[in-house]
N, C-alpha and C. Protein backbone atom coordinates (compact mmCIF):
# COMPACT_ATOMS: atom_id res chain seq x y z
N UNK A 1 -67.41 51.30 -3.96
CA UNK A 1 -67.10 50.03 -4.52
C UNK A 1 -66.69 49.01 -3.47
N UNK A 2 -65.73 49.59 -3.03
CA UNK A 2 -65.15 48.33 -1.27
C UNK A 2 -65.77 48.73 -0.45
N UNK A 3 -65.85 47.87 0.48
CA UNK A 3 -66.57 48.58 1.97
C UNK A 3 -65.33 48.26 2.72
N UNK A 4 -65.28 49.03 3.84
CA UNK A 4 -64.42 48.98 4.81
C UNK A 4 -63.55 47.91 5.53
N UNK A 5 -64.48 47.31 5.30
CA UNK A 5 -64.20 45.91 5.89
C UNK A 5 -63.83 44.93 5.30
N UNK A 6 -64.06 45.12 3.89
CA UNK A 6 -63.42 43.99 3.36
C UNK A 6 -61.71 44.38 2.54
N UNK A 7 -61.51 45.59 3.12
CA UNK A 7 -60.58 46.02 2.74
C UNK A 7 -59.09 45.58 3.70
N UNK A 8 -60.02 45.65 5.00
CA UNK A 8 -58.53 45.06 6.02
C UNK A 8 -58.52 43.22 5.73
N UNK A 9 -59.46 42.76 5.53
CA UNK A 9 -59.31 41.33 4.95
C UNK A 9 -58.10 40.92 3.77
N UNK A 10 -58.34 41.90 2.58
CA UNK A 10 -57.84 41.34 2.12
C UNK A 10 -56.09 41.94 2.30
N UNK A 11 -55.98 42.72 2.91
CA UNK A 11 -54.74 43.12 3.41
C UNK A 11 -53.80 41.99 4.34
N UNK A 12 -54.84 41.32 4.75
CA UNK A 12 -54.22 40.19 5.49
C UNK A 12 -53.90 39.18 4.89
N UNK A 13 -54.82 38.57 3.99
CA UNK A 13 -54.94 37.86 2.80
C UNK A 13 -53.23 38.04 2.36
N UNK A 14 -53.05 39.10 1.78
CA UNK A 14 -52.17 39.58 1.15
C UNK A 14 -50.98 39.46 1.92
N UNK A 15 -50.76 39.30 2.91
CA UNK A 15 -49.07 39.67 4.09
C UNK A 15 -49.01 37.90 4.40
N UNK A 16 -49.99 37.36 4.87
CA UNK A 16 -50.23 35.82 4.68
C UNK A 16 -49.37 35.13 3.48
N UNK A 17 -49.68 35.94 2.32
CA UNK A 17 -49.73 35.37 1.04
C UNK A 17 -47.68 35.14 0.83
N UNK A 18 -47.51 36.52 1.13
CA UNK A 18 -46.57 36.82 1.13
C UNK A 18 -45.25 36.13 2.53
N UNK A 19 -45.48 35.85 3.45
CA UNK A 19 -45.17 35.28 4.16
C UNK A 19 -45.08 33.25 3.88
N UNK A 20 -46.11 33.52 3.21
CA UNK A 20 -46.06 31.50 2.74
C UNK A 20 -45.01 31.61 1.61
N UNK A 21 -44.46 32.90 0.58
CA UNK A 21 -44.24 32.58 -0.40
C UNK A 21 -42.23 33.07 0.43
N UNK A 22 -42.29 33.51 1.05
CA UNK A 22 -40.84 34.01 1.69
C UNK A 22 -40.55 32.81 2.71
N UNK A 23 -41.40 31.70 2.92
CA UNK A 23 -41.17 30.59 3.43
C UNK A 23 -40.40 29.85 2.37
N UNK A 24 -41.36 29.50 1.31
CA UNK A 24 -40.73 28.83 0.37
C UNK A 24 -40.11 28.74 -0.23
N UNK A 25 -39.27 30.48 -0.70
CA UNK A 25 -38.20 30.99 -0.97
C UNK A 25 -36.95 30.22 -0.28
N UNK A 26 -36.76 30.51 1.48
CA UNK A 26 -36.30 29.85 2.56
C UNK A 26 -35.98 29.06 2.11
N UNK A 27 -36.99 28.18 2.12
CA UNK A 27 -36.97 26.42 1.99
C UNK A 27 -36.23 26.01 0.47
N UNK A 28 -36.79 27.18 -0.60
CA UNK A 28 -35.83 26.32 -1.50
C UNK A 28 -34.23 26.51 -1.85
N UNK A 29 -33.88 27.78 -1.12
CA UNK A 29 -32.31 28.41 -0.69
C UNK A 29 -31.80 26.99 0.20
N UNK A 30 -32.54 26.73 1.17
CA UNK A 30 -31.45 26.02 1.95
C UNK A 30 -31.66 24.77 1.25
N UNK A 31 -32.18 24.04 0.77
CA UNK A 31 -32.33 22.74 -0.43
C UNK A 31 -31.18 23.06 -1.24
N UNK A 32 -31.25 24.13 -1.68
CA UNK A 32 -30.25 24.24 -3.23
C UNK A 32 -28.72 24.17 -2.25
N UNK A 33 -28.72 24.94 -1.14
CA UNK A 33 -27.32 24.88 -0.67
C UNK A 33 -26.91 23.55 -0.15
N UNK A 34 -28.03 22.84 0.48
CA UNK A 34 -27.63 21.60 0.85
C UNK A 34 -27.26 20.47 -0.45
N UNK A 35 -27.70 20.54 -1.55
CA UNK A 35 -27.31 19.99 -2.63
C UNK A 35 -26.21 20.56 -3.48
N UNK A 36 -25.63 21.99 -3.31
CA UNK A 36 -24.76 22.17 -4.15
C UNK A 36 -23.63 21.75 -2.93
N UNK A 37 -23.70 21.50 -1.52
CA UNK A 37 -22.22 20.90 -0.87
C UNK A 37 -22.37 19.63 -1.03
N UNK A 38 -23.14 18.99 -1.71
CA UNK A 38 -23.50 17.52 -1.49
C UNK A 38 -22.57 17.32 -2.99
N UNK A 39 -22.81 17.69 -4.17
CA UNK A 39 -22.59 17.82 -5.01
C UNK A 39 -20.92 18.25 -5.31
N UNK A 40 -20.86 19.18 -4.84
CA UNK A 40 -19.10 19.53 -3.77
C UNK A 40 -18.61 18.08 -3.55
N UNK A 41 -19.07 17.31 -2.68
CA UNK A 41 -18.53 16.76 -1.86
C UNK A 41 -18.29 15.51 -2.63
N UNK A 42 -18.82 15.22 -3.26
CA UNK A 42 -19.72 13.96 -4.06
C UNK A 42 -18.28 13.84 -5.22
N UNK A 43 -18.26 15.41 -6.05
CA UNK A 43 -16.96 15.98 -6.91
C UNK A 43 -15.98 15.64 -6.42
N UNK A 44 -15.55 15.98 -5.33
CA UNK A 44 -14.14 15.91 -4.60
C UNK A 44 -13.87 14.11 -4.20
N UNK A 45 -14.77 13.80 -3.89
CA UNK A 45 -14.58 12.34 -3.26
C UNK A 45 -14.34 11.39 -5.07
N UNK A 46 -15.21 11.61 -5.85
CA UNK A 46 -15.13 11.14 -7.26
C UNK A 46 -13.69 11.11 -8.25
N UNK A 47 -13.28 12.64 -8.26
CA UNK A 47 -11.85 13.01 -7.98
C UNK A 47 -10.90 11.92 -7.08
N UNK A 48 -10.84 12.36 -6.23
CA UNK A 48 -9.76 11.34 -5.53
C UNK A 48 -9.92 9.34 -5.74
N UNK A 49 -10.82 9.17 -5.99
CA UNK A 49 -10.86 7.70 -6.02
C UNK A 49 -10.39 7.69 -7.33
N UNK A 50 -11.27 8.59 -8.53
CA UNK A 50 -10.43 8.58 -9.64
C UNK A 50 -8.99 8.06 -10.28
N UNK A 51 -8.19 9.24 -9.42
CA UNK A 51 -6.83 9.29 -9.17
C UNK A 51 -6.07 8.28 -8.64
N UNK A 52 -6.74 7.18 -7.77
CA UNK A 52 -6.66 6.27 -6.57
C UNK A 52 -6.56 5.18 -8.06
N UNK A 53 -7.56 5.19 -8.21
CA UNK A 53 -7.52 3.82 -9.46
C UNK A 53 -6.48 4.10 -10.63
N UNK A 54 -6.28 5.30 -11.14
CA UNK A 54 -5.27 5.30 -12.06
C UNK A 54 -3.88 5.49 -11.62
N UNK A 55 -3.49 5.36 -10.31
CA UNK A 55 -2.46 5.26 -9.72
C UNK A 55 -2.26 3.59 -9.76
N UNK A 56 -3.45 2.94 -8.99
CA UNK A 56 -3.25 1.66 -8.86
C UNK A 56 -3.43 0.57 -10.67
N UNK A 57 -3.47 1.31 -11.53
CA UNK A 57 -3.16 0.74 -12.86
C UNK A 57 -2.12 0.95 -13.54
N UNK A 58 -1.57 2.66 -13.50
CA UNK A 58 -0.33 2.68 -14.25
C UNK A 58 0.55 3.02 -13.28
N UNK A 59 0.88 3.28 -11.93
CA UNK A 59 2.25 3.01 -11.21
C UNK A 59 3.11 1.82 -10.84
N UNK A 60 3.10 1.33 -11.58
CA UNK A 60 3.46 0.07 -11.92
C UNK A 60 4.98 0.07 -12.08
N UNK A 61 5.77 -1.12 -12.05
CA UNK A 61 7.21 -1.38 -12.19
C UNK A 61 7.36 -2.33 -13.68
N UNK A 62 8.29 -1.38 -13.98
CA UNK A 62 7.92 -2.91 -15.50
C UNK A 62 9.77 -3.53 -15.85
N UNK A 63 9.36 -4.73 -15.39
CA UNK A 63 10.75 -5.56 -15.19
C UNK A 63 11.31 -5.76 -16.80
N UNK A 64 12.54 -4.83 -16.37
CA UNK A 64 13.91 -5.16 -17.64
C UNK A 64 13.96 -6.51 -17.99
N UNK A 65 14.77 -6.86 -17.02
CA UNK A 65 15.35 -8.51 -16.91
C UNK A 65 15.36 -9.19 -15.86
N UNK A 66 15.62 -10.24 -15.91
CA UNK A 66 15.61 -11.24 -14.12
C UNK A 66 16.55 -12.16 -14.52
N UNK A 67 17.13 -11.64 -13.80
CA UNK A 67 18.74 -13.22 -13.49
C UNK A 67 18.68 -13.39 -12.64
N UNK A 68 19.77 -14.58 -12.29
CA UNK A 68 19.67 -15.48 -11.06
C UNK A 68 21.35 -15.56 -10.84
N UNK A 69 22.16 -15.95 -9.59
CA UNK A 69 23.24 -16.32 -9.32
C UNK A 69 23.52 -17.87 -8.75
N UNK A 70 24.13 -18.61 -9.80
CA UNK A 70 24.51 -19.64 -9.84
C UNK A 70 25.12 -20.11 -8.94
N UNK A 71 25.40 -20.97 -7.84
CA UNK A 71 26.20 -21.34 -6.77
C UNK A 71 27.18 -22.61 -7.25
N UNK A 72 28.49 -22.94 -6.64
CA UNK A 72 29.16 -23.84 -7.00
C UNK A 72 28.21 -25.54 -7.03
N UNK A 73 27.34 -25.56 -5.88
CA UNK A 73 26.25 -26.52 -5.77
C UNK A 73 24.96 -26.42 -6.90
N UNK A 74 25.18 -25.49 -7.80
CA UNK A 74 24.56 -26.10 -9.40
C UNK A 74 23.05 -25.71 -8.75
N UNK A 75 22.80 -24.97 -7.24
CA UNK A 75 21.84 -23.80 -7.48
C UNK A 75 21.73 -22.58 -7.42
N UNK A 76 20.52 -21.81 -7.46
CA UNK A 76 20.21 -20.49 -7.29
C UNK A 76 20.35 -19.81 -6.66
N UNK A 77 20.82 -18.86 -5.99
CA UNK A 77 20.59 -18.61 -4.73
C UNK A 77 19.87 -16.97 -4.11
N UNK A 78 20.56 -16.19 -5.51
CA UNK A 78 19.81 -14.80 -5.66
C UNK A 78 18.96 -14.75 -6.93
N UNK A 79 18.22 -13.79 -7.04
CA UNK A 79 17.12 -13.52 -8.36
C UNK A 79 17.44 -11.74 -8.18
N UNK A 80 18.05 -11.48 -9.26
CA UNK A 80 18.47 -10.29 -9.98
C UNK A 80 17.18 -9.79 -11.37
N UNK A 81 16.93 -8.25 -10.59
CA UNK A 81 15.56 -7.77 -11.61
C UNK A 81 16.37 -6.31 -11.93
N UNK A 82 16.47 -6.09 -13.20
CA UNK A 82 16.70 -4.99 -13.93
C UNK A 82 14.77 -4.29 -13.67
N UNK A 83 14.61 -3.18 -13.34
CA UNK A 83 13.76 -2.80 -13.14
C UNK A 83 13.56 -1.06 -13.25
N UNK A 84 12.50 -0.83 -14.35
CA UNK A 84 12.15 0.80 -14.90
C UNK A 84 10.34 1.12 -14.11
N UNK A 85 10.27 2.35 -14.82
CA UNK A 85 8.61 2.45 -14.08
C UNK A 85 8.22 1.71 -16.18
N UNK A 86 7.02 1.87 -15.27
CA UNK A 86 6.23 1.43 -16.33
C UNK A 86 6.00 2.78 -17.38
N UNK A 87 5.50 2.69 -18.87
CA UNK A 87 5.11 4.01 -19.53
C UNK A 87 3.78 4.77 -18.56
N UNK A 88 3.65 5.82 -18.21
CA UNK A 88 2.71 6.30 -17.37
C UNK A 88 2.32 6.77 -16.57
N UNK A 89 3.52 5.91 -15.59
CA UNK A 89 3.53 6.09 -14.36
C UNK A 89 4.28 7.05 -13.55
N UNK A 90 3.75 7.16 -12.28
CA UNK A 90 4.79 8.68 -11.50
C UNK A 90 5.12 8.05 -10.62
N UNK A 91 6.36 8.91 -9.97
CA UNK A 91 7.60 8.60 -9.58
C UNK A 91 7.36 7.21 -8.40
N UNK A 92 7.96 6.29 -8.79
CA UNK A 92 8.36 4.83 -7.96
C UNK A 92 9.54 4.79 -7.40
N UNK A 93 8.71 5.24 -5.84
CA UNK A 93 10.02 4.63 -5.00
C UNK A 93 10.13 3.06 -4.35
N UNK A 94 11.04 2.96 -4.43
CA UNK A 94 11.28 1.19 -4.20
C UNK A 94 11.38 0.20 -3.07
N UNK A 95 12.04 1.49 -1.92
CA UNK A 95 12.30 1.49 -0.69
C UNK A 95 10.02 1.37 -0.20
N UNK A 96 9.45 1.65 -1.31
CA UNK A 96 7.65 1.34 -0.52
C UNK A 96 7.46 0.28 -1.35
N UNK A 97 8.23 -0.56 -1.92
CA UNK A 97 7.40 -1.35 -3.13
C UNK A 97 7.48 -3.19 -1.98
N UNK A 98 6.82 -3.97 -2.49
CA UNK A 98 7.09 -5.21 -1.65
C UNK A 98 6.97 -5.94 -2.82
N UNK A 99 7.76 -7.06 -2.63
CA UNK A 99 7.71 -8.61 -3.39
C UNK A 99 7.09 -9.78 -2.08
N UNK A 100 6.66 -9.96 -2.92
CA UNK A 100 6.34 -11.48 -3.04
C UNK A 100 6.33 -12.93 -3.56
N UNK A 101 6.64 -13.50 -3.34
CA UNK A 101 7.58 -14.87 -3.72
C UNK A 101 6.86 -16.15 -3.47
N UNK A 102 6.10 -16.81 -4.38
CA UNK A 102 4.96 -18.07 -4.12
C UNK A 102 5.82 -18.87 -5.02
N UNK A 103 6.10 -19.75 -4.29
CA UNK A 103 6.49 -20.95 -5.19
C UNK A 103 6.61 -22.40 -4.14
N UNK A 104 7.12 -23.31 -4.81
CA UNK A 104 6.98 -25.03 -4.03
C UNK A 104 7.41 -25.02 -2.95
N UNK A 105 8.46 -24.12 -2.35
CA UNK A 105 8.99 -23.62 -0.64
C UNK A 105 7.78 -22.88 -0.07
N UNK A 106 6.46 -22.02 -1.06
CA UNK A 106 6.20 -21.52 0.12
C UNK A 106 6.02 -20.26 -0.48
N UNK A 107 5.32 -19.33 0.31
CA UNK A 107 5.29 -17.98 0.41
C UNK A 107 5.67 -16.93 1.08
N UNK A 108 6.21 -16.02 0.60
CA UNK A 108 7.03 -15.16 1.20
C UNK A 108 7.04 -13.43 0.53
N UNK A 109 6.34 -12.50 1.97
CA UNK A 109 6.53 -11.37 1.69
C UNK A 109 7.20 -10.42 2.31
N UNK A 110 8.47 -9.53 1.07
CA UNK A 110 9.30 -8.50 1.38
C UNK A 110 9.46 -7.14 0.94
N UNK A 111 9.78 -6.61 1.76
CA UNK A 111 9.51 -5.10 1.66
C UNK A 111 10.98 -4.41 1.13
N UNK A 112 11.16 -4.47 0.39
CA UNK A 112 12.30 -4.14 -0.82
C UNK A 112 13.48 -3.53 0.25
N UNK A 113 12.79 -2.12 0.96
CA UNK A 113 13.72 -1.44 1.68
C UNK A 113 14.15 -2.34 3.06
N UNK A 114 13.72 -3.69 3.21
CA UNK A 114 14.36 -4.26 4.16
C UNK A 114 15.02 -5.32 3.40
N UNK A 115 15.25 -5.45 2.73
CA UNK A 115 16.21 -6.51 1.85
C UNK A 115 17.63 -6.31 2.23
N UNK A 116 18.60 -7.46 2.47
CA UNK A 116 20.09 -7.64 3.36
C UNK A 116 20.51 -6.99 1.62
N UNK A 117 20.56 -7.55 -0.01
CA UNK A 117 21.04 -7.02 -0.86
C UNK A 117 19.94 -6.26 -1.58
N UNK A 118 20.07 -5.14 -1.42
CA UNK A 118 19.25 -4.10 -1.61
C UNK A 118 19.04 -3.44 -3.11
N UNK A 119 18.87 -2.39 -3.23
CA UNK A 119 18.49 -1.65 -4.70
C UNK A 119 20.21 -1.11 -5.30
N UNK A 120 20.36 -1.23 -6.29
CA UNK A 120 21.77 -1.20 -6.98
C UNK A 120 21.32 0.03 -8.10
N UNK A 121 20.97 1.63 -7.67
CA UNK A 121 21.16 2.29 -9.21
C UNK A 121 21.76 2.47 -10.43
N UNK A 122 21.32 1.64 -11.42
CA UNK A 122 21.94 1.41 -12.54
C UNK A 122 22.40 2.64 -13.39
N UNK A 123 21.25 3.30 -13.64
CA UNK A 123 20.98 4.14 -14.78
C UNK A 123 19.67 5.26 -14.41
N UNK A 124 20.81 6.39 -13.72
CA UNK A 124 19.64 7.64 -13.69
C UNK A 124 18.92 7.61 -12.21
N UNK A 125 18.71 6.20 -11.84
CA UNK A 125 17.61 6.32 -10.57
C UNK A 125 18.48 7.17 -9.40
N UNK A 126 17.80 8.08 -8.38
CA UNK A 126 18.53 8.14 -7.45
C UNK A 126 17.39 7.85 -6.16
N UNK A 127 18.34 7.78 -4.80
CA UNK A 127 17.98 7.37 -4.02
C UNK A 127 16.47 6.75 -4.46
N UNK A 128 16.80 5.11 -4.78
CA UNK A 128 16.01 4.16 -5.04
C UNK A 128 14.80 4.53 -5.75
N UNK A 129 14.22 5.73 -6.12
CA UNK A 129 13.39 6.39 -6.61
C UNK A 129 13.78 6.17 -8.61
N UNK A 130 12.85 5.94 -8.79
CA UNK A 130 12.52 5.47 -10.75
C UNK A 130 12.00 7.32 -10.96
N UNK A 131 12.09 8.22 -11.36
CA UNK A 131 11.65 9.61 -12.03
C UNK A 131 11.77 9.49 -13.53
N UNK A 132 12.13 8.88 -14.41
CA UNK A 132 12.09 8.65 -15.61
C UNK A 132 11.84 7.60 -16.44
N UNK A 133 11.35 7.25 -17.20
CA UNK A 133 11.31 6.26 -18.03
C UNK A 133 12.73 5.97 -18.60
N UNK A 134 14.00 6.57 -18.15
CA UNK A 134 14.79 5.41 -18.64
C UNK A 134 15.95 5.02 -17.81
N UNK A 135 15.13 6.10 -16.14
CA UNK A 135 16.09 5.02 -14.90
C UNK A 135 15.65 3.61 -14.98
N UNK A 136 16.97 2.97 -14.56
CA UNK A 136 17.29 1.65 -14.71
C UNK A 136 17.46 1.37 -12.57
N UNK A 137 17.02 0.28 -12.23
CA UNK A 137 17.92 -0.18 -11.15
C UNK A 137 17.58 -1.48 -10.71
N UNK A 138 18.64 -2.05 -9.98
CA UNK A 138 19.01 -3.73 -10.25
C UNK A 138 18.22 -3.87 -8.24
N UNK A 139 17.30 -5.10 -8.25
CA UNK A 139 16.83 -5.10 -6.96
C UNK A 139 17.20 -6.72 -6.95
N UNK A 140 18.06 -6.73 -6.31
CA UNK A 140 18.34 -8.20 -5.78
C UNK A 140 17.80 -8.69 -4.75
N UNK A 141 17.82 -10.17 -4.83
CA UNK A 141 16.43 -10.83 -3.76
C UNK A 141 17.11 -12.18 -3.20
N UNK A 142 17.93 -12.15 -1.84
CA UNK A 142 18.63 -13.42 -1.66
C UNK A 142 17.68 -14.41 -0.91
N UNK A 143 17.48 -15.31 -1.86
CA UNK A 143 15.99 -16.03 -1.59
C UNK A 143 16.12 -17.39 0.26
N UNK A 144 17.89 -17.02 0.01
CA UNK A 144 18.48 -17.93 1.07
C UNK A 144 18.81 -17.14 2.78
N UNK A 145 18.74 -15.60 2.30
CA UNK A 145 18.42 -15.20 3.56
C UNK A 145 17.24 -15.11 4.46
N UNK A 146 17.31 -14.47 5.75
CA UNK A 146 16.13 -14.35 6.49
C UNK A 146 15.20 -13.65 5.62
N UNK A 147 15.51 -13.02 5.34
CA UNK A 147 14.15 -12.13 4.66
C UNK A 147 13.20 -12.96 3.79
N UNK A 148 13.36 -13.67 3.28
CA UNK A 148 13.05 -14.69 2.25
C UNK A 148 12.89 -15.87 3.08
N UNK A 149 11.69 -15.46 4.08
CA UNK A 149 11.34 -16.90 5.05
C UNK A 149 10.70 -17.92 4.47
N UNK A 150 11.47 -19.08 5.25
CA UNK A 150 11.22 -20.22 4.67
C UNK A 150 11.76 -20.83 3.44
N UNK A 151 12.59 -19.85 2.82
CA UNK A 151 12.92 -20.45 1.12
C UNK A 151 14.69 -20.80 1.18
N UNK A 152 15.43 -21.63 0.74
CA UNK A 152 16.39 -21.93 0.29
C UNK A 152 16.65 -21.77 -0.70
N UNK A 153 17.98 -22.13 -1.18
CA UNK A 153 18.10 -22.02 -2.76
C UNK A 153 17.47 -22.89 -3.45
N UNK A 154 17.30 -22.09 -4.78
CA UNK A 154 16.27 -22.62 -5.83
C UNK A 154 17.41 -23.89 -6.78
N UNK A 155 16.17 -24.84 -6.71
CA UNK A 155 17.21 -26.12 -7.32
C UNK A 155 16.59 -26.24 -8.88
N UNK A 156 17.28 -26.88 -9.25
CA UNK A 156 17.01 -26.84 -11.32
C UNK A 156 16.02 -27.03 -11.35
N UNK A 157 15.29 -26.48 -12.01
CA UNK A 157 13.56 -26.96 -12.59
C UNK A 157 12.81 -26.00 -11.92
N UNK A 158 12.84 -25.41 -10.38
CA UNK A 158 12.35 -24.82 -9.98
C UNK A 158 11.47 -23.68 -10.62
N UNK A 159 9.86 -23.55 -10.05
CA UNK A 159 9.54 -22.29 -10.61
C UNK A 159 9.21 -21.21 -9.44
N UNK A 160 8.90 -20.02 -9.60
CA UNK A 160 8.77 -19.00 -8.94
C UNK A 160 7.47 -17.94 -9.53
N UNK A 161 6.89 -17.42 -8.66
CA UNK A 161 5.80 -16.49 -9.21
C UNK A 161 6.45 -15.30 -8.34
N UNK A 162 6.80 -14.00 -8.85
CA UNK A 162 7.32 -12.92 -8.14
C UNK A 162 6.12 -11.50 -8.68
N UNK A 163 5.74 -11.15 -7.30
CA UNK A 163 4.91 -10.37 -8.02
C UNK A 163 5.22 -9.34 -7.07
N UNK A 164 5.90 -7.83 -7.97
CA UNK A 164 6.51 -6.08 -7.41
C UNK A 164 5.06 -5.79 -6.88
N UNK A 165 4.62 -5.32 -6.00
CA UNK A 165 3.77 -4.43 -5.64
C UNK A 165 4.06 -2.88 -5.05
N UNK A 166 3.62 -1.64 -6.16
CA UNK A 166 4.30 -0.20 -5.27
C UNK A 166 3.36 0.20 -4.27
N UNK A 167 3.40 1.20 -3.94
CA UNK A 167 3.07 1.75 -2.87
C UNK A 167 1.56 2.45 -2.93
N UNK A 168 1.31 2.74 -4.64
CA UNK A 168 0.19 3.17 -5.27
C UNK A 168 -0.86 1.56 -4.84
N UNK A 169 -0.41 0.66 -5.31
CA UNK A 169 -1.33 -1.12 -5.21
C UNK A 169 -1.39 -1.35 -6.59
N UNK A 170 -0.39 -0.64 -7.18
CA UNK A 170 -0.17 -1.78 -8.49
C UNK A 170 0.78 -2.87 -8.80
N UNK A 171 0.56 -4.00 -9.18
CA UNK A 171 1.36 -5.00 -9.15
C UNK A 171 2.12 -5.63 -11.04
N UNK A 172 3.39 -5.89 -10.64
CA UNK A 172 4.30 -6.33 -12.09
C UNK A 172 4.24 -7.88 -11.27
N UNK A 173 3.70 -9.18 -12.06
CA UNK A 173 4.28 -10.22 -11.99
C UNK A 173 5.22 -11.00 -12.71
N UNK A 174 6.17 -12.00 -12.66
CA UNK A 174 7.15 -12.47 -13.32
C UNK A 174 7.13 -14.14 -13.14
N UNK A 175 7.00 -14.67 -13.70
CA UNK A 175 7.13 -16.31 -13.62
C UNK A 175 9.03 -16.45 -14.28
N UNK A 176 9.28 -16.71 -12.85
CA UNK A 176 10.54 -17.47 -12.54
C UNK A 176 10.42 -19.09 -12.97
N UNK A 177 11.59 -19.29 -14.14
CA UNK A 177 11.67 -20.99 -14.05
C UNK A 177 13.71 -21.25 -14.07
N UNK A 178 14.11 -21.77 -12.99
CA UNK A 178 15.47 -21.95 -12.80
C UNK A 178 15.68 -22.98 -14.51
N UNK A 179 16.27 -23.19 -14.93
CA UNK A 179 16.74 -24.17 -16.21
C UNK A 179 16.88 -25.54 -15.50
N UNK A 180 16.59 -26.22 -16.14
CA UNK A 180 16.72 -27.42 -15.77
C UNK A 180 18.09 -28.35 -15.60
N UNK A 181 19.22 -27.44 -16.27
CA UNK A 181 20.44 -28.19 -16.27
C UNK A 181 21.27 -26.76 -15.90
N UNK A 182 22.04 -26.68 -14.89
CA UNK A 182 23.39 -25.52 -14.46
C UNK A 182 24.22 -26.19 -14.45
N UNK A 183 25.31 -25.73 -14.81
CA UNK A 183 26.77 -26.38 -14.79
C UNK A 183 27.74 -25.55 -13.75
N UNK A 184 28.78 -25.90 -13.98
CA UNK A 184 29.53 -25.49 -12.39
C UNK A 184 30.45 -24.24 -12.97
N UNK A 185 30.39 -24.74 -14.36
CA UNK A 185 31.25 -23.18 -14.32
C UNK A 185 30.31 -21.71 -14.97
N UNK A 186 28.64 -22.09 -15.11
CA UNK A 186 28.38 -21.16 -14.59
C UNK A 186 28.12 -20.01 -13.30
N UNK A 187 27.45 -18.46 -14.02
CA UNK A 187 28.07 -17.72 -12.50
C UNK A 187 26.03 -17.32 -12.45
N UNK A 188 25.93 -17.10 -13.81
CA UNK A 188 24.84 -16.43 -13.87
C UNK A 188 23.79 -17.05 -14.79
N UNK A 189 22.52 -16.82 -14.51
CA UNK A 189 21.77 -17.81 -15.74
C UNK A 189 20.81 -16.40 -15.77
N UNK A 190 19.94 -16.86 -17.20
CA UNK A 190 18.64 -15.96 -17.42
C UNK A 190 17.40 -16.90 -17.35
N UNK A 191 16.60 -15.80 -16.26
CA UNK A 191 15.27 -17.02 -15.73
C UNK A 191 14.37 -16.35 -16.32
């Protein structure tokens, strides 16, 4: 039926055959591995930015109250913030958070933990750190010291844009407006 000769042919045929198909095997092993670290990598990086953005939406500071201290000269001179985390958010420390202060003097940015009157724990916070939704702590801002370049005290009418930024890059803003009339025997007003 075969002759001799066509018998070592197709033997070659055959190891050929087999050799193109253990190539392509090869080729599609190292494809799949190069796409499942790509895929790895792709996961992990997706992950972290993830996390990155929902840090920078809910680590947030969410302001109690804001007072001000009245001076015998019928102005402002500190801005007092009752200040919690926001619902959401994880732990805010304060000593990384910065303000910023835009108003008709000017602009001005401070880094909380360099403030001359500093963080006052009200309720629960310790070392300047918010861990609960119902630490409380008072961050005073003397708008008349160095830190607060360029600004003096705030005179009646005055407004203020104060905007907390933490350490995550989420920001609480507050529109400051001094009252238009202080009297002398106040100590404290609500802005």
């Amino acid at each position: 039926m075969f002759d001799e000769t066509t018998n070592g042919d197709r033997g070659q045929v055959g190891i050929g055959t087999l050799i193109v198909f253990i190539a392509m095997v090869l080729v599609a092993a190292i494809a799949a591995g190069v796409l499942i670290n790509t895929a790895g990598f792709l996961q992990t990086q997706a992950e972290a930015t993830g996390q990155e953005s929902t840090s920078q939406v809910s680590d947030r500071i969410q302001l109690v109250s804001q007072s001000g201290n009245v001076t015998g000269a019928q102005t402002v001179d500190q801005l007092q913030f009752v200040v919690a985390k926001a619902p959401g958010s994880g732990y805010i420390d304060l000593n990384q958070t910065t303000i910023e202060v835009i108003g008709s003097q000017g602009q001005a940015t401070v880094q909380v933990a360099n403030l001359v009157t500093d963080v006052e724990n009200i309720l629960g916070a310790e070392n300047d750190v918010l861990t609960d939704s119902s630490d409380r702590a008072l961050v005073t801002v003397d708008v008349t010291s160095a830190d607060v370049e360029g600004y003096s005290a705030l005179d009646e009418g005055e407004r203020l844009a104060v905007t907390f930024t933490t350490a995550s890059g989420a920001t609480t803003t507050a529109e400051i407006r001094v009252p238009t009339t202080l009297t002398q025997d106040q100590t404290s007003v609500r802005l």
